[in-house]
Protein backbone atom coordinates (compact mmCIF):
# COMPACT_ATOMS: atom_id res chain seq x y z
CA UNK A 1 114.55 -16.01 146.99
CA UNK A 2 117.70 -16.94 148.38
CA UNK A 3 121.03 -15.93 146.68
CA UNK A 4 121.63 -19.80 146.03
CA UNK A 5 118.43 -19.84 144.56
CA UNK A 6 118.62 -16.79 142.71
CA UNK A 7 121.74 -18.28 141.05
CA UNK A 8 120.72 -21.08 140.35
CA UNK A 9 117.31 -20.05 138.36
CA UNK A 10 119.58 -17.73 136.42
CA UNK A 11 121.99 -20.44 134.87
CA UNK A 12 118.39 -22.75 134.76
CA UNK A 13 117.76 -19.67 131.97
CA UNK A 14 121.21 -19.23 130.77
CA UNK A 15 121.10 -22.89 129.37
CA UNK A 16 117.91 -21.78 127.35
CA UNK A 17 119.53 -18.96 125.95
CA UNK A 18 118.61 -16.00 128.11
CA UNK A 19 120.83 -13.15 127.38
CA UNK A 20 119.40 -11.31 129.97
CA UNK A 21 119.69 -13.83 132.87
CA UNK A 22 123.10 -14.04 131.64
CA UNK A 23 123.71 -10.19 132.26
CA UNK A 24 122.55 -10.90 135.28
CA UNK A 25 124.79 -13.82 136.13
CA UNK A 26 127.51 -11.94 135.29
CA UNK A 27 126.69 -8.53 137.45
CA UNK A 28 126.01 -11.22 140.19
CA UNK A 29 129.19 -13.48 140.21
CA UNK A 30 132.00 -11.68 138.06
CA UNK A 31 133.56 -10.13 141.45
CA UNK A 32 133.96 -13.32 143.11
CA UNK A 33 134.83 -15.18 140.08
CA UNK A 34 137.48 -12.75 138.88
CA UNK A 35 138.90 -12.62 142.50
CA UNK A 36 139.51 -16.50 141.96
CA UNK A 37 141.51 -15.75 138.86
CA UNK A 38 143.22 -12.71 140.31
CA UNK A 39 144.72 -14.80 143.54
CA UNK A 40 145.76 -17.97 141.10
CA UNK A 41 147.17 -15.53 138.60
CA UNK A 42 148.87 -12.76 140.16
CA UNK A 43 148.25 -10.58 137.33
CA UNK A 44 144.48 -8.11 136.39
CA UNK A 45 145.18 -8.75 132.72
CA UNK A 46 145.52 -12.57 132.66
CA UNK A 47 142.45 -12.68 135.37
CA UNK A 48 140.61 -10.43 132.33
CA UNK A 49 140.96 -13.05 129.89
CA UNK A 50 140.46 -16.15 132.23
CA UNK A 51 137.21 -14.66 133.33
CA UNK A 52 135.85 -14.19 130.01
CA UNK A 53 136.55 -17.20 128.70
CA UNK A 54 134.78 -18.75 132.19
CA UNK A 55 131.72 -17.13 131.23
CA UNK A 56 132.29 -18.23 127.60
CA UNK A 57 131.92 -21.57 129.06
CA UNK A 58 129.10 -21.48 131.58
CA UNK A 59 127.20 -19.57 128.43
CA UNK A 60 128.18 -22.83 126.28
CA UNK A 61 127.47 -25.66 129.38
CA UNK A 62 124.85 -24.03 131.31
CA UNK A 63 122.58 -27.02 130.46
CA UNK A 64 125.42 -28.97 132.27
CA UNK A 65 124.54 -27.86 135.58
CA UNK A 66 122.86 -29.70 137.81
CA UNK A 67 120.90 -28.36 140.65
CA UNK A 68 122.18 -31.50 143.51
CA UNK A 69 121.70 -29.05 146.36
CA UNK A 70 125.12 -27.62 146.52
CA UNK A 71 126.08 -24.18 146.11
CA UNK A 72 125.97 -23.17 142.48
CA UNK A 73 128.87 -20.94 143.19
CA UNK A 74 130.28 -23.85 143.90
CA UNK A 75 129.75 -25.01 140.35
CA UNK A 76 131.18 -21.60 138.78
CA UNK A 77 134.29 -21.09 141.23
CA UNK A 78 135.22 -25.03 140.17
CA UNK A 79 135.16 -23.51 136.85
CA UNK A 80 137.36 -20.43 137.24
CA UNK A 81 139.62 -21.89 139.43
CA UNK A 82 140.49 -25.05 137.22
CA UNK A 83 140.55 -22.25 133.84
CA UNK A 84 143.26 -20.29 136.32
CA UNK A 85 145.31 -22.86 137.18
CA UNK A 86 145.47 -24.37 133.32
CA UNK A 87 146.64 -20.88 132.11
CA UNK A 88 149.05 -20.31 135.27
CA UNK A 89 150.24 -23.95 134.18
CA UNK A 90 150.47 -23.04 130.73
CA UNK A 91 152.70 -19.25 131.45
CA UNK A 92 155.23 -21.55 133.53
CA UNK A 93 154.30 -18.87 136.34
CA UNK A 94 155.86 -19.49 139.61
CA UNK A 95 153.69 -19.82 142.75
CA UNK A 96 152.24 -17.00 143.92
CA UNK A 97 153.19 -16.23 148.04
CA UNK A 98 150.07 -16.93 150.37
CA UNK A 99 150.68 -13.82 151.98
CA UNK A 100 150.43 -11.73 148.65
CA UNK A 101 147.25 -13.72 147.62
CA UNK A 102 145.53 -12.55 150.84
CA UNK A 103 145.93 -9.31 150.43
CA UNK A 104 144.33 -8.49 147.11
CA UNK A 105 140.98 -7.16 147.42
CA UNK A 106 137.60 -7.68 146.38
CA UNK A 107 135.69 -4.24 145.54
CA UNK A 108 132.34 -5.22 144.95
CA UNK A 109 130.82 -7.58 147.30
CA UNK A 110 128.60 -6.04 149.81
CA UNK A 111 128.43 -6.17 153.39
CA UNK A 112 126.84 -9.06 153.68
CA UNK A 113 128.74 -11.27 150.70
CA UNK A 114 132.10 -10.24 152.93
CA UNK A 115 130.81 -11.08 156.13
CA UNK A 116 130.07 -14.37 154.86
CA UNK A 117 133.16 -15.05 152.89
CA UNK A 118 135.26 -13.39 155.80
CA UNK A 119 133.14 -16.04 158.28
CA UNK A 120 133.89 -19.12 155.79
CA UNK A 121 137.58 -17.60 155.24
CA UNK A 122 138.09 -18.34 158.89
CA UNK A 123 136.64 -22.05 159.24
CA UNK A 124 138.88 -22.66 156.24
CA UNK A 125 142.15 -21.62 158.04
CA UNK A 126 140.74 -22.87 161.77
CA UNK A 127 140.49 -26.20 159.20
CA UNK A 128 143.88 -25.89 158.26
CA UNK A 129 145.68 -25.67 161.03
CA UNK A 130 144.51 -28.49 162.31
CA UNK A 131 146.52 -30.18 159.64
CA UNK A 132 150.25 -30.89 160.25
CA UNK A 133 152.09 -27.80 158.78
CA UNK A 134 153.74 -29.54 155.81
CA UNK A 135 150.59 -31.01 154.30
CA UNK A 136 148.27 -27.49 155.21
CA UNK A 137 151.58 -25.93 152.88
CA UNK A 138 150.95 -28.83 149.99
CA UNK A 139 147.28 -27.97 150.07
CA UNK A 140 147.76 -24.41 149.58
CA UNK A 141 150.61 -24.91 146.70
CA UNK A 142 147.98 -27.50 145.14
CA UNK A 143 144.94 -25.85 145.65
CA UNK A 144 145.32 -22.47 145.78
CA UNK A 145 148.47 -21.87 143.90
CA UNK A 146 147.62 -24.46 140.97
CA UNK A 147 150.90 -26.58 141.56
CA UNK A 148 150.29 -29.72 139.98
CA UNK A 149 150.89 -33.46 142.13
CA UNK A 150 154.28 -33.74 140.10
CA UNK A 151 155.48 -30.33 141.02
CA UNK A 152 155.13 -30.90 144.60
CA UNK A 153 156.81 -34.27 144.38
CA UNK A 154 159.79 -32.81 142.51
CA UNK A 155 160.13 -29.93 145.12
CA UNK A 156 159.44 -31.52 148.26
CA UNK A 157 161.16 -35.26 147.04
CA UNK A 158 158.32 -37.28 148.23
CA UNK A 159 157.06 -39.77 145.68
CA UNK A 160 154.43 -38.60 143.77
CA UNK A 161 151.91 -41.28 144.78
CA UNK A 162 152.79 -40.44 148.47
CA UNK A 163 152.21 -36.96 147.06
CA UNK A 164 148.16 -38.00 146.17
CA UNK A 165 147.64 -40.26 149.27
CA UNK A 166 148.48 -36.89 151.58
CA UNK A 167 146.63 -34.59 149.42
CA UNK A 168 143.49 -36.94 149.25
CA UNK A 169 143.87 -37.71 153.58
CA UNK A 170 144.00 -33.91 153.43
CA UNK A 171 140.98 -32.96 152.11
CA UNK A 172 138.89 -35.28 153.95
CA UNK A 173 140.39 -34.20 157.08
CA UNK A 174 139.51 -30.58 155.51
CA UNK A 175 135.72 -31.89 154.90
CA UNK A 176 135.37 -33.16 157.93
CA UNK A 177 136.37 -30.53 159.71
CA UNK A 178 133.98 -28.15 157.91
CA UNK A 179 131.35 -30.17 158.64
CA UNK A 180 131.14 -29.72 162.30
């Protein structure tokens, strides 16, 4: 069984109620998931409490997962990261520097889980690059650093719908690119 897989089957029995495939969804995604909330937040004890109340959520909309094909991770990091960026929103916290992000580490992946991620890390920033420097920063700031459209218009004074269209141009440029 494939990791994908493996994931998958265990939120399949979290949204019946499994305690124990839960247990095991935890052990199997917490690291990854609490690294999400660690680089948006900037701080171990807000991650903490993000985290939990992530899991309190895939516990209470397991059933709301749908395997499509996709990465479930995909699924559970949507999750964290949107929780993260509501309570960094929410503290009035100011970004967090790339640089500082980076450098926070993940203990308890294994070889192979950081190979991959280090792999994917890569064709992200390759990705980026190609972008025009300004709208690789907004993406960042947006994405990774849970500014909101509204913030970036106010600091940048670009109109907030010119804000969206380069955000939006962004990302497909980003998807595209990933694709190849």
């Amino acid at each position: 069984m494939t990791p994908q897989e493996e994931v998958e089957n265990l939120i399949a029995r979290v949204a019946m109620g499994d305690r124990a495939a839960f247990n095991r969804l935890y052990e199997r995604t917490s690291a990854k998931l609490f690294g999400v909330c660690l680089r948006v937040l900037n701080d171990r004890v807000e991650a903490e409490e993000v985290l939990q109340d992530v899991f309190v959520t895939v516990w209470n909309k397991a059933d709301s997962y749908k395997v499509n094909g996709y990465s479930p991770m995909t699924w559970l990091i949507t999750i964290t990261r949107n929780r993260a960026v509501d309570r960094r929103r929410a503290m009035k916290l100011p970004p967090v520097p790339i640089e500082t992000a980076d450098l926070m580490p993940d203990s308890k992946p294994g070889p192979e889980a950081s190979a991959v991620a280090a792999s994917e890390a890569r064709q992200i920033k390759a990705c980026l690059d190609e972008l025009p420097r300004a709208r690789a920063h907004l993406v960042r700031r947006a994405y990774l650093e849970g500014d909101s459209y509204a913030d970036l218009s106010e600091a940048t004074g670009v109109n907030l719908n010119t804000i969206r269209t380069w955000l939006r141009r962004s990302l497909m440029a980003l998807r595209e690119c990933l694709s190849r």
